[in-house]
C-alpha atoms as a PDB file:
ATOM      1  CA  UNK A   1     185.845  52.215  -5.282  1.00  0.00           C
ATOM      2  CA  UNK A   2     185.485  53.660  -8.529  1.00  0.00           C
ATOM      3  CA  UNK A   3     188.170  52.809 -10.771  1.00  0.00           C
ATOM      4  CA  UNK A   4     186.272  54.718 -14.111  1.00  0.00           C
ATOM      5  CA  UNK A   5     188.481  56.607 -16.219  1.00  0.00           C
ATOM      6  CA  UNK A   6     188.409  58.425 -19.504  1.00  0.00           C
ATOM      7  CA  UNK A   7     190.882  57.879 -21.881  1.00  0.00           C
ATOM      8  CA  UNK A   8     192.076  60.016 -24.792  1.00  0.00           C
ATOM      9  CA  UNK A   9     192.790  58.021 -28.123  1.00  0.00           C
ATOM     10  CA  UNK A  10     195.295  59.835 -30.353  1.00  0.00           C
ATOM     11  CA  UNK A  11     193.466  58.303 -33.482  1.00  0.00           C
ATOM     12  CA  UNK A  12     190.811  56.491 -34.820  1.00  0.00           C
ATOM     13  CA  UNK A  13     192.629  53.569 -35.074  1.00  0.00           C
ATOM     14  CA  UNK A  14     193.499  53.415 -31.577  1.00  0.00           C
ATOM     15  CA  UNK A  15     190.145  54.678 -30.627  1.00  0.00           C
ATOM     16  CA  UNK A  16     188.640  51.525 -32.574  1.00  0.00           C
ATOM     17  CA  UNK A  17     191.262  49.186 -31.105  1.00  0.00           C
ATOM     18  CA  UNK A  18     189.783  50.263 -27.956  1.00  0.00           C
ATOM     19  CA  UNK A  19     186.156  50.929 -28.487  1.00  0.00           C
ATOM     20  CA  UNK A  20     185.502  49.058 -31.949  1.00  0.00           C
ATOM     21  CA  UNK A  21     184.052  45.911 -30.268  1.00  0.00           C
ATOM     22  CA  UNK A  22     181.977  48.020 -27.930  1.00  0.00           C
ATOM     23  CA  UNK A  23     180.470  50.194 -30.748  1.00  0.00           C
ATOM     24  CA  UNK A  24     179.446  46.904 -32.565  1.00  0.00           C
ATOM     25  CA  UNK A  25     177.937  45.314 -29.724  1.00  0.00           C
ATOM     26  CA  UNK A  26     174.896  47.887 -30.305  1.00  0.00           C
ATOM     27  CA  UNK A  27     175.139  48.776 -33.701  1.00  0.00           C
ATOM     28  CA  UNK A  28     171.627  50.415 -34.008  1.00  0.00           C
ATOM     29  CA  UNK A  29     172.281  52.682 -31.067  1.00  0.00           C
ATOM     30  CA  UNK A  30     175.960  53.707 -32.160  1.00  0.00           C
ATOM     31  CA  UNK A  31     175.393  54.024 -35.823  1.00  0.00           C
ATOM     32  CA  UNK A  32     176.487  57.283 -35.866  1.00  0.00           C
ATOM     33  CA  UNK A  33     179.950  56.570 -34.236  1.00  0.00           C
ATOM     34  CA  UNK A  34     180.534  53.330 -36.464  1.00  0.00           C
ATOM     35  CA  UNK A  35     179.802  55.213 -39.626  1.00  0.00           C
ATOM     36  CA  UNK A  36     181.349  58.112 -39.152  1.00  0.00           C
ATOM     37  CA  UNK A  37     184.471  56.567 -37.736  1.00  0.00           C
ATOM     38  CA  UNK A  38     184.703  54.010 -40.777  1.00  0.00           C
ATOM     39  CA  UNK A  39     184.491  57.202 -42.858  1.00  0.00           C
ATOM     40  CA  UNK A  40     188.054  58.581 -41.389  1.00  0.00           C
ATOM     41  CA  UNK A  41     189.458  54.739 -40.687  1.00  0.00           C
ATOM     42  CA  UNK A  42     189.059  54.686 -44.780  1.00  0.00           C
ATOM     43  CA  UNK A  43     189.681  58.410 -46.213  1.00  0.00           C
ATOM     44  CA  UNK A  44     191.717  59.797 -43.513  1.00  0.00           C
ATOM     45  CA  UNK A  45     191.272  62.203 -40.459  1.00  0.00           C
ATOM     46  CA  UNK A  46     190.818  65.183 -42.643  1.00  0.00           C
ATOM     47  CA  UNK A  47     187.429  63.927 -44.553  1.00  0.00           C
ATOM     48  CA  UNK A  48     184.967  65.814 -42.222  1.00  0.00           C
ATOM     49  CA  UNK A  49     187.089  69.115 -41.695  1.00  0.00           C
ATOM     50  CA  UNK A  50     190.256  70.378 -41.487  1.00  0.00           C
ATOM     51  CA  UNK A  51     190.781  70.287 -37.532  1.00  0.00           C
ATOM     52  CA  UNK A  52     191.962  67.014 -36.506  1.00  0.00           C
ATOM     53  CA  UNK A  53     188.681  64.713 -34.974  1.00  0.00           C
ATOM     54  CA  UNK A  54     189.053  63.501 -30.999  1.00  0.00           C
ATOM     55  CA  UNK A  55     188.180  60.702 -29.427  1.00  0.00           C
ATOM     56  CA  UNK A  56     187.586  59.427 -25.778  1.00  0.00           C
ATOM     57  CA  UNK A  57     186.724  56.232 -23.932  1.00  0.00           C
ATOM     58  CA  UNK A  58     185.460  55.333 -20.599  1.00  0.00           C
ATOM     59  CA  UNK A  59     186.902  51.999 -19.139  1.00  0.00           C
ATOM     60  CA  UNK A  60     185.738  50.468 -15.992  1.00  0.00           C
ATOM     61  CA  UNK A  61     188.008  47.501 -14.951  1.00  0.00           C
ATOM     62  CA  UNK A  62     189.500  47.307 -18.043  1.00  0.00           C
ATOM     63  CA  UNK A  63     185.826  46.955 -19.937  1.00  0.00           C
ATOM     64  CA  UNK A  64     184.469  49.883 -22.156  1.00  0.00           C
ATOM     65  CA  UNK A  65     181.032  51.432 -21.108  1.00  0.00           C
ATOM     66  CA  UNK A  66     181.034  54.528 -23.087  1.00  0.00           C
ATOM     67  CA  UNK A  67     182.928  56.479 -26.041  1.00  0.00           C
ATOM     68  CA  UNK A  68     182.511  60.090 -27.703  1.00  0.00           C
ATOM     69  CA  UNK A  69     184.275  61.747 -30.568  1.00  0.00           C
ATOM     70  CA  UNK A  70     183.766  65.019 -32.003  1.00  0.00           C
ATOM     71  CA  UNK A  71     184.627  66.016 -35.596  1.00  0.00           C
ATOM     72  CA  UNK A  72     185.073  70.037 -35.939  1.00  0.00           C
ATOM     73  CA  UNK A  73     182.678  71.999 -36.719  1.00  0.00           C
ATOM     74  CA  UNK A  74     180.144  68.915 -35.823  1.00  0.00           C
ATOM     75  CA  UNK A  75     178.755  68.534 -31.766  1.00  0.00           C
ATOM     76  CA  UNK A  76     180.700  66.155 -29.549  1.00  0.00           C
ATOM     77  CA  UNK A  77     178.716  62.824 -30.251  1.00  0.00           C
ATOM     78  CA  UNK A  78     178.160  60.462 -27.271  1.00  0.00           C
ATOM     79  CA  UNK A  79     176.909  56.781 -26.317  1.00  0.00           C
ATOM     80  CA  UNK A  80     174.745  56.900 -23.717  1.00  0.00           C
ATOM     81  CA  UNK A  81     175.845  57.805 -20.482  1.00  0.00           C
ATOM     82  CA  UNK A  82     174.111  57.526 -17.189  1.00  0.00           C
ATOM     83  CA  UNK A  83     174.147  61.156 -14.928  1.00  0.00           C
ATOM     84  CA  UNK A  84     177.067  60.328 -13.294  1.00  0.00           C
ATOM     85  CA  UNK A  85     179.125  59.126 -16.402  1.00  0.00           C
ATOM     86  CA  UNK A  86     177.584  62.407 -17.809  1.00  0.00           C
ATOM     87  CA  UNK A  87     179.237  64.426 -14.667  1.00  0.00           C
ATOM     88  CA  UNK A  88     182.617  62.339 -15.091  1.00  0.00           C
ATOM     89  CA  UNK A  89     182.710  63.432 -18.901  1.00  0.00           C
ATOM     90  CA  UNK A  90     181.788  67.103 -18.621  1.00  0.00           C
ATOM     91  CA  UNK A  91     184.451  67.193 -15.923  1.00  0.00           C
ATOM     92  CA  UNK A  92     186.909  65.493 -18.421  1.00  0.00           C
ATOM     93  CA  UNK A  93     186.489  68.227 -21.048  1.00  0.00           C
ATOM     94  CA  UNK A  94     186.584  70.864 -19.033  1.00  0.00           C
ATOM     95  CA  UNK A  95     189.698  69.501 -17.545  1.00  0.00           C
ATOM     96  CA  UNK A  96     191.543  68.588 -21.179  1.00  0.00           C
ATOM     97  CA  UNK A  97     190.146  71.800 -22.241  1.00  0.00           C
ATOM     98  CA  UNK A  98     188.061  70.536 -24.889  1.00  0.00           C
ATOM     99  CA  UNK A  99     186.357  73.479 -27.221  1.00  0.00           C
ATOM    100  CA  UNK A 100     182.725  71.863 -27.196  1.00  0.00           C
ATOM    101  CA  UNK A 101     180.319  73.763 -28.862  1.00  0.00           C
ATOM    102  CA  UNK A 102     177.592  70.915 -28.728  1.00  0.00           C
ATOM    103  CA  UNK A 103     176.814  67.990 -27.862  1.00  0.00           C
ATOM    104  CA  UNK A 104     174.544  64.832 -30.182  1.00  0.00           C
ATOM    105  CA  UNK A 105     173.539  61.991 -28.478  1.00  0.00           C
ATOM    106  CA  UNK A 106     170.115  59.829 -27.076  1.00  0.00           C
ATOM    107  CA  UNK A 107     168.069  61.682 -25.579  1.00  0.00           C
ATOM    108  CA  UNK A 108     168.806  61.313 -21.732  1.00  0.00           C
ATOM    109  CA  UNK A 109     172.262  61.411 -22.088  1.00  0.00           C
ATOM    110  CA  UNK A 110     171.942  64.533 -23.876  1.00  0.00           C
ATOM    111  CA  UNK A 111     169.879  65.935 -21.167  1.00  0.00           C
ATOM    112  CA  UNK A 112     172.021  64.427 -18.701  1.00  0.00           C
ATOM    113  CA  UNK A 113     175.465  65.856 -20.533  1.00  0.00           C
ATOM    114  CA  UNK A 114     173.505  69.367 -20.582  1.00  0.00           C
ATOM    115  CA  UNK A 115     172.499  69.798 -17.208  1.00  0.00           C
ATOM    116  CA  UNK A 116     176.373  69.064 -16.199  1.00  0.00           C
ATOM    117  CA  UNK A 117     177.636  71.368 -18.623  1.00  0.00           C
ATOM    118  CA  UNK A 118     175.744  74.081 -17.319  1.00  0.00           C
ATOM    119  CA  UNK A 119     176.467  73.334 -13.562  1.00  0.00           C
ATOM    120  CA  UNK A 120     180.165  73.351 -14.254  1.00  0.00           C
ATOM    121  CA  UNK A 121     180.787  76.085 -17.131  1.00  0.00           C
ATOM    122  CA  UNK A 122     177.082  78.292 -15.679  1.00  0.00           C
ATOM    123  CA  UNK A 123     176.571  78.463 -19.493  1.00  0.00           C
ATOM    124  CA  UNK A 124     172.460  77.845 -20.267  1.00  0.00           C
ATOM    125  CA  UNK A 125     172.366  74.493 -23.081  1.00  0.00           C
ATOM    126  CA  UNK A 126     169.770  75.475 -25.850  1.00  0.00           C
ATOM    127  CA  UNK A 127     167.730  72.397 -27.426  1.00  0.00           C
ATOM    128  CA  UNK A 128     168.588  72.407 -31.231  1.00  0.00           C
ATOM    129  CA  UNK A 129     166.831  69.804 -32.503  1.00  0.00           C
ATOM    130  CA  UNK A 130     165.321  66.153 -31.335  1.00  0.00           C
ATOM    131  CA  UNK A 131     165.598  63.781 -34.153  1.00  0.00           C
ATOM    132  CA  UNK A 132     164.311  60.003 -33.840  1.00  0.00           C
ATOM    133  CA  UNK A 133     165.892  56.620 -35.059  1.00  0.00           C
ATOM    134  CA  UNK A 134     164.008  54.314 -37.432  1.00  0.00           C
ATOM    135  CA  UNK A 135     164.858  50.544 -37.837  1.00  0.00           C
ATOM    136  CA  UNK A 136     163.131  49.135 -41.031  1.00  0.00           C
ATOM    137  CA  UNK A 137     160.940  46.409 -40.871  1.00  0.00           C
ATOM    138  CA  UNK A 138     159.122  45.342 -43.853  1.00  0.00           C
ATOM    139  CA  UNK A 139     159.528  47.964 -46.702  1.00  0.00           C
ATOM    140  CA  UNK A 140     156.223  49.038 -48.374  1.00  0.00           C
ATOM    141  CA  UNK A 141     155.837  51.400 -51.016  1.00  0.00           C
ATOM    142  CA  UNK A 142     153.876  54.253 -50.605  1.00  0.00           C
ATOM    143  CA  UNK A 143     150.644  54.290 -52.570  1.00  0.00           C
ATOM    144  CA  UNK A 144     150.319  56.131 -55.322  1.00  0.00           C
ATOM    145  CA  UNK A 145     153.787  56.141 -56.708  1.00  0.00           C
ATOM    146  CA  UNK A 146     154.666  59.164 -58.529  1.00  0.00           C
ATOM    147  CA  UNK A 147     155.712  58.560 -62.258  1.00  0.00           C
ATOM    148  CA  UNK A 148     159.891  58.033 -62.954  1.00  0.00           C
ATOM    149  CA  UNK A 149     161.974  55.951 -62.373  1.00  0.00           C
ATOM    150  CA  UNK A 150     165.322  55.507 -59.952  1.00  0.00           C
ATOM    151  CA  UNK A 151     168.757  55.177 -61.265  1.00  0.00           C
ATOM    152  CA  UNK A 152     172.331  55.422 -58.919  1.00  0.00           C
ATOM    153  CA  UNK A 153     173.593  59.067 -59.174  1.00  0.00           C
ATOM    154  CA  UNK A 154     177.307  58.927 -61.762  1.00  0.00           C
ATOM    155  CA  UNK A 155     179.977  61.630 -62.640  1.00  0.00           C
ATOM    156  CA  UNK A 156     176.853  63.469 -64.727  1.00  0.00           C
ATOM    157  CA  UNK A 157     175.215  64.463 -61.542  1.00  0.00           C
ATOM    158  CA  UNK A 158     178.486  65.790 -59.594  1.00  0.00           C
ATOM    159  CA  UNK A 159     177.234  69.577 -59.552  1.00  0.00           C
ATOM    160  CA  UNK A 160     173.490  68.531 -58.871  1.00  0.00           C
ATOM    161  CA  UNK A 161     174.356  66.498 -55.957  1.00  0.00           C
ATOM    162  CA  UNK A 162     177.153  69.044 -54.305  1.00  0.00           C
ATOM    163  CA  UNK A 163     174.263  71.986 -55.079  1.00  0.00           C
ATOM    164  CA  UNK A 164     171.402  69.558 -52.922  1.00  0.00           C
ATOM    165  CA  UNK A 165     173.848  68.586 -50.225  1.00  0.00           C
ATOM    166  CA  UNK A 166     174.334  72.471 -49.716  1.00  0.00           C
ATOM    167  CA  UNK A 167     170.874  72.619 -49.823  1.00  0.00           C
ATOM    168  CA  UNK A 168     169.664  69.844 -47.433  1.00  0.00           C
ATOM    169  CA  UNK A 169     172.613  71.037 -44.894  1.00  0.00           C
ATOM    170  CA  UNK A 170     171.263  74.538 -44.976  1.00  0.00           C
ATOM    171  CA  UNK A 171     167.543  72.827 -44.436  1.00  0.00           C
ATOM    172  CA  UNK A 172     168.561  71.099 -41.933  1.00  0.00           C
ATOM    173  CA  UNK A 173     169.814  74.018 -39.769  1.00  0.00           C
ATOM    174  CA  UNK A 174     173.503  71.981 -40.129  1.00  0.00           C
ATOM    175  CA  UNK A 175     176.977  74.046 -38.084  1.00  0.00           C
ATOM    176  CA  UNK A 176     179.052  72.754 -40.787  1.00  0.00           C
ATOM    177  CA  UNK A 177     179.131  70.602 -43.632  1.00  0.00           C
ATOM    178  CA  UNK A 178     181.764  68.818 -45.483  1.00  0.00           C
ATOM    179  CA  UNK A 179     183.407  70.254 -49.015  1.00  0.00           C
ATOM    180  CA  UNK A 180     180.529  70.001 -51.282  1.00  0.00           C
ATOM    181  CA  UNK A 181     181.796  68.780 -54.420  1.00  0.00           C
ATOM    182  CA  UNK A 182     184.216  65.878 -52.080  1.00  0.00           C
ATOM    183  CA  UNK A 183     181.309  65.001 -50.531  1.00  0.00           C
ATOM    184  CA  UNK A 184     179.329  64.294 -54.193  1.00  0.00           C
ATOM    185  CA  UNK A 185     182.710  62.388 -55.561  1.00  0.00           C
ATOM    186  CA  UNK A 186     182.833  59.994 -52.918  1.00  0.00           C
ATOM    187  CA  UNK A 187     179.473  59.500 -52.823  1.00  0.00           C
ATOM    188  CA  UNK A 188     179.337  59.025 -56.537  1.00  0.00           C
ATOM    189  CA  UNK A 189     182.410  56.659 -56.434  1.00  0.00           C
ATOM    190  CA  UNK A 190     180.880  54.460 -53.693  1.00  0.00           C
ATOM    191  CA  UNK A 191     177.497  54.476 -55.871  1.00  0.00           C
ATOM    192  CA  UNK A 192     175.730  55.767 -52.818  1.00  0.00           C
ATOM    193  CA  UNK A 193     173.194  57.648 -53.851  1.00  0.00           C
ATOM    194  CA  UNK A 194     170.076  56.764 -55.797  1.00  0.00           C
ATOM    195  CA  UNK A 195     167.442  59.634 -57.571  1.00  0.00           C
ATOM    196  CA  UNK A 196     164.548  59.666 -58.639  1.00  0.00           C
ATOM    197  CA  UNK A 197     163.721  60.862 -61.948  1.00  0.00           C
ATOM    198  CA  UNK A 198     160.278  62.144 -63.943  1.00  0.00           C
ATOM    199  CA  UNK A 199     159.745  59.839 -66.651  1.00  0.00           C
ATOM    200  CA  UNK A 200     161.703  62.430 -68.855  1.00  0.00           C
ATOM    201  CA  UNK A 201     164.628  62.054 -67.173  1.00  0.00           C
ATOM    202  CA  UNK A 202     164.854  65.024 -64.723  1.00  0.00           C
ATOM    203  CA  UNK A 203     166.116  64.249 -61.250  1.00  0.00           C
ATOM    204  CA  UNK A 204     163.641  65.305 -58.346  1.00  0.00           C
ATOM    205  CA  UNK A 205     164.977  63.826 -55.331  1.00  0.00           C
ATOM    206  CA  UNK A 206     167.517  61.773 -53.755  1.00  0.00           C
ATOM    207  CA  UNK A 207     168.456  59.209 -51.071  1.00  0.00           C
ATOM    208  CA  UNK A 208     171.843  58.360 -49.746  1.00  0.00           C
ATOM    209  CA  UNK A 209     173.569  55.660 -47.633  1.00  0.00           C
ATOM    210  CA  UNK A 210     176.426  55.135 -45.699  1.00  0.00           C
ATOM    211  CA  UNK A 211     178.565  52.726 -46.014  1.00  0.00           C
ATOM    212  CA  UNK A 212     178.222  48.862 -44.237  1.00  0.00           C
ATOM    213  CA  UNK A 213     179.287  48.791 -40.978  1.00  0.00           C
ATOM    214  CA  UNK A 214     178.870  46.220 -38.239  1.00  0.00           C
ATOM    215  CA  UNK A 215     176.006  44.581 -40.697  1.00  0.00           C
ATOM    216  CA  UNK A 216     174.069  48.260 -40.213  1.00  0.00           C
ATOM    217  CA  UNK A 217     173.470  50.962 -43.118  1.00  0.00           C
ATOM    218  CA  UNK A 218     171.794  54.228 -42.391  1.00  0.00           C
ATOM    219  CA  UNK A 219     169.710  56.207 -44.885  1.00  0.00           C
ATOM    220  CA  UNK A 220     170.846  59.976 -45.100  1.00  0.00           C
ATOM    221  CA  UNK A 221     170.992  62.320 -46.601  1.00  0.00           C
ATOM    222  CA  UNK A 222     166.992  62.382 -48.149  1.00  0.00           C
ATOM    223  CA  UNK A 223     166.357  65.596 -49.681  1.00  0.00           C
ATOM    224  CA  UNK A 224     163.982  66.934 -52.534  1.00  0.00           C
ATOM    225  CA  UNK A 225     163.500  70.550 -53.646  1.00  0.00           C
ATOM    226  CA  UNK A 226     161.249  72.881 -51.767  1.00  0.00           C
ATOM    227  CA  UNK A 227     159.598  73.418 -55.218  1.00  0.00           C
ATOM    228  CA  UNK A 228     159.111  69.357 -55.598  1.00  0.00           C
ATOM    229  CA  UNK A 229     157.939  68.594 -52.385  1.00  0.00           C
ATOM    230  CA  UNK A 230     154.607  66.721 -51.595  1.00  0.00           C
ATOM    231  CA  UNK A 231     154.339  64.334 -55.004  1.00  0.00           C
ATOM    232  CA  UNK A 232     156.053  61.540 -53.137  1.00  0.00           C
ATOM    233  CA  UNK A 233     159.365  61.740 -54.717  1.00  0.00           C
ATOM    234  CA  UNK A 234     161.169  61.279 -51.224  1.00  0.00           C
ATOM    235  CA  UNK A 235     159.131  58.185 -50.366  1.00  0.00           C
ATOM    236  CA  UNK A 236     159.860  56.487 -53.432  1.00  0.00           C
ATOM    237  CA  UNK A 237     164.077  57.532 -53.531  1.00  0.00           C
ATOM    238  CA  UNK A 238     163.929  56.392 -49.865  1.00  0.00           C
ATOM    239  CA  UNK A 239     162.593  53.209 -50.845  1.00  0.00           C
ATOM    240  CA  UNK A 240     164.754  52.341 -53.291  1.00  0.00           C
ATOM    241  CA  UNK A 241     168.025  53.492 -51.352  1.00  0.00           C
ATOM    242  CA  UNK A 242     166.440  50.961 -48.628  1.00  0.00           C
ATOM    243  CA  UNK A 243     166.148  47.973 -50.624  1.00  0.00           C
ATOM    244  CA  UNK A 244     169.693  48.823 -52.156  1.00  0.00           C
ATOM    245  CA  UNK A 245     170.807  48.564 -48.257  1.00  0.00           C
ATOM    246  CA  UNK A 246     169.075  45.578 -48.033  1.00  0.00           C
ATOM    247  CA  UNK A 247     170.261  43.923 -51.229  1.00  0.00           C
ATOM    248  CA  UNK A 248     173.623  44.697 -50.034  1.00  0.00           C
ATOM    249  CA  UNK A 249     173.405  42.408 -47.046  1.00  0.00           C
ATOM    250  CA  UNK A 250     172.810  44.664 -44.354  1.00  0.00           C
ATOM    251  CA  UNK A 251     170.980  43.176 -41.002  1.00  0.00           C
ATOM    252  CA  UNK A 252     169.690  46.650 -40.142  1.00  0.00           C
ATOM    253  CA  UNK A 253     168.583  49.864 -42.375  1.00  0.00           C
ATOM    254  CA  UNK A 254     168.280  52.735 -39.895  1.00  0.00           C
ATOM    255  CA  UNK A 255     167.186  56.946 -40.315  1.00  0.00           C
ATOM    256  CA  UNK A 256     167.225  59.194 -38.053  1.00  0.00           C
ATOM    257  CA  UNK A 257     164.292  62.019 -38.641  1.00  0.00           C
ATOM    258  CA  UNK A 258     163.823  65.661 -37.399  1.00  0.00           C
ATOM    259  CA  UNK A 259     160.837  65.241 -34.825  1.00  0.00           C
ATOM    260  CA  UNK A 260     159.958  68.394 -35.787  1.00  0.00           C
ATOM    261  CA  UNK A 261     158.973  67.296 -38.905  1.00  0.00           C
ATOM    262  CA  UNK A 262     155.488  64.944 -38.967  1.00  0.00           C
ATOM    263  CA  UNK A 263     155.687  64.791 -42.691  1.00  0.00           C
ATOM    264  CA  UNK A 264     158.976  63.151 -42.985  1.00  0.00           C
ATOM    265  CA  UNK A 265     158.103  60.845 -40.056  1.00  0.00           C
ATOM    266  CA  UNK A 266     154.637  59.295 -41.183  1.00  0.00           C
ATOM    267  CA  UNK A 267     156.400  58.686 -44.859  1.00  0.00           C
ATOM    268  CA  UNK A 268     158.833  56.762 -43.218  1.00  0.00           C
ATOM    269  CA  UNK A 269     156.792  54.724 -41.302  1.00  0.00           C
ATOM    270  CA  UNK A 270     154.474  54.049 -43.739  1.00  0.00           C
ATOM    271  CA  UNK A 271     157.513  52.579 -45.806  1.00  0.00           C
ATOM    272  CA  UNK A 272     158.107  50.602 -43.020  1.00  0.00           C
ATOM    273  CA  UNK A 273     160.432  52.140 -40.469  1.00  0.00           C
ATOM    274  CA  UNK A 274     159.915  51.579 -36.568  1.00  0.00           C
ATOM    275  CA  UNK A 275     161.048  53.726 -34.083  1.00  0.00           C
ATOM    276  CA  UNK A 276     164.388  52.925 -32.002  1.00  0.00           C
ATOM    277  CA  UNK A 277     164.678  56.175 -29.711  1.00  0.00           C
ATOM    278  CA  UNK A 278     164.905  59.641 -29.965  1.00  0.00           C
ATOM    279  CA  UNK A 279     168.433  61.802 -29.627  1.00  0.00           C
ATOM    280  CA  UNK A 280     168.767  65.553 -28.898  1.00  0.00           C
ATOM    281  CA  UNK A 281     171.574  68.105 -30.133  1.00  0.00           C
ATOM    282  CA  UNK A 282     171.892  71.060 -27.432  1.00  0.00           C
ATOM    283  CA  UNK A 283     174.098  74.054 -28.246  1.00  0.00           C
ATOM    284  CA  UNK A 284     176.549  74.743 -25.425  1.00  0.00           C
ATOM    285  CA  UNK A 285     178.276  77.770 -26.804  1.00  0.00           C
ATOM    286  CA  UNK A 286     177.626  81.544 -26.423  1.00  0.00           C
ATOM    287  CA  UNK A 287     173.949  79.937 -25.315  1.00  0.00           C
ATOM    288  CA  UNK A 288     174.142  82.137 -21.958  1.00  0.00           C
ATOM    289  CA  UNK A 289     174.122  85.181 -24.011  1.00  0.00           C
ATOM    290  CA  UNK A 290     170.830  84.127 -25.661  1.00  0.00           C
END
């Protein structure tokens, strides 16, 4: 008998209580749900949007095998799932009345959670993007390396960064993105981002982290101006935000890159990322009219 069930946190305290120890059992593969979840566990349910996050759980016997939240405006993110959990969830939504309007998670599962949702709601999933995780290995600098120097982003560069954020969130085809200039201040206050600068002094490019979580750090955002691109800025701003990870004790440095970008994927690897597995984001809403 199955005895699965699919349980609604009210928080993300509760939803850690639950989940936490499950989420850190795989850190690599839920980086995305222990990062973003530290980020409202520390600044409060309100720091990705102003609709309240939710949060689910799948027990088994009393043991956790899967988890999802979704931030508004952001896709429902999932662990993986196999087809039946994938069934069991989609039927959960629908029944809770969930408003999903995507859905970010490894690749089968999101597949998996796709080809429910359309058998149960007969609306047609559209593949957004396919995106692949790194794990660094041994970080080597890309040869040549362009002129300038790095230095961690202060209160000076508050309306560069909010401007690039807008920028790389717009690049990036984002459905949403956080307040601008709060997401530069807590970036700057956490000293979380690191640019790279001409030898003059002129910022070209930057590279981000998250926080530490579960001995894991992930790289994001990396973004350089259209106008700058191809002198290896990004290479060498990823680099150093990498070795800051590093230097900061983390066991693993992790990326995710958009597949459908081979320039952004050979520079990583050639600094020394590996790939984990791929994810997929499919839209779920107003797709059938498309």
């Amino acid at each position: 008998m199955d005895t699965s069930t699919w349980l609604r946190p009210p928080d993300v305290h509760a939803f850690l209580d639950r989940a936490g120890a499950f989420l850190r059992s795989r850190p690599a593969l839920h980086t995305v749900a222990l990062t973003v979840t530290e980020g409202l566990r520390v600044r409060g349910a309100k720091v990705y949007g102003n609709e309240a996050p939710v949060f689910g759980v799948l027990e088994r016997g009393g043991v956790v095998r899967a988890a999802y939240f979704r931030t508004p405006p952001y896709p429902l993110a999932v662990t993986p799932l196999t087809a039946e959990e994938a069934r069991s969830l989609v039927a959960h939504l629908v029944d809770v009345g969930d408003d999903v309007a995507g859905v970010n998670a490894e690749g089968g599962t999101a597949a998996a959670f796709a080809e429910a949702w359309r058998g149960r709601t007969g609306v047609e999933p559209r593949l957004h993007e396919r995106t692949r995780l790194y794990r660094l290995g041994e970080l080597r600098r890309p040869e040549p390396v362009p002129e300038g120097r790095v230095r961690v982003a202060g209160e000076g560069d508050r309306e560069l960064l909010a401007r690039w954020y807008v920028e790389f969130v717009r690049d990036i085809g984002g459905g949403g993105h956080r307040d601008p200039g709060a997401w530069a201040d807590t970036h700057i206050a956490d000293g979380l981002i690191r640019l790279w600068e001409t030898p003059d002094g002129v910022p070209v490019s930057m590279a981000g982290t998250t926080a530490k979580v579960a001995g894991q750090i992930r790289v994001a955002p990396v973004y350089t101006p259209a106008g700058l691109r191809g002198r290896g800025y990004a290479g060498a701003a990823t680099v150093e935000a990498s070795r800051a990870a590093l230097a900061s004790g983390a066991d693993e440095v992790l990326l995710f890159a958009d597949l459908a970008n081979p320039t952004s994927n050979g520079l990583y690897q050639r600094v020394g990322y590996r790939p984990v597995t791929d994810f997929a984001v499919y839209d779920l809403a107003g797709a059938a009219d498309g």
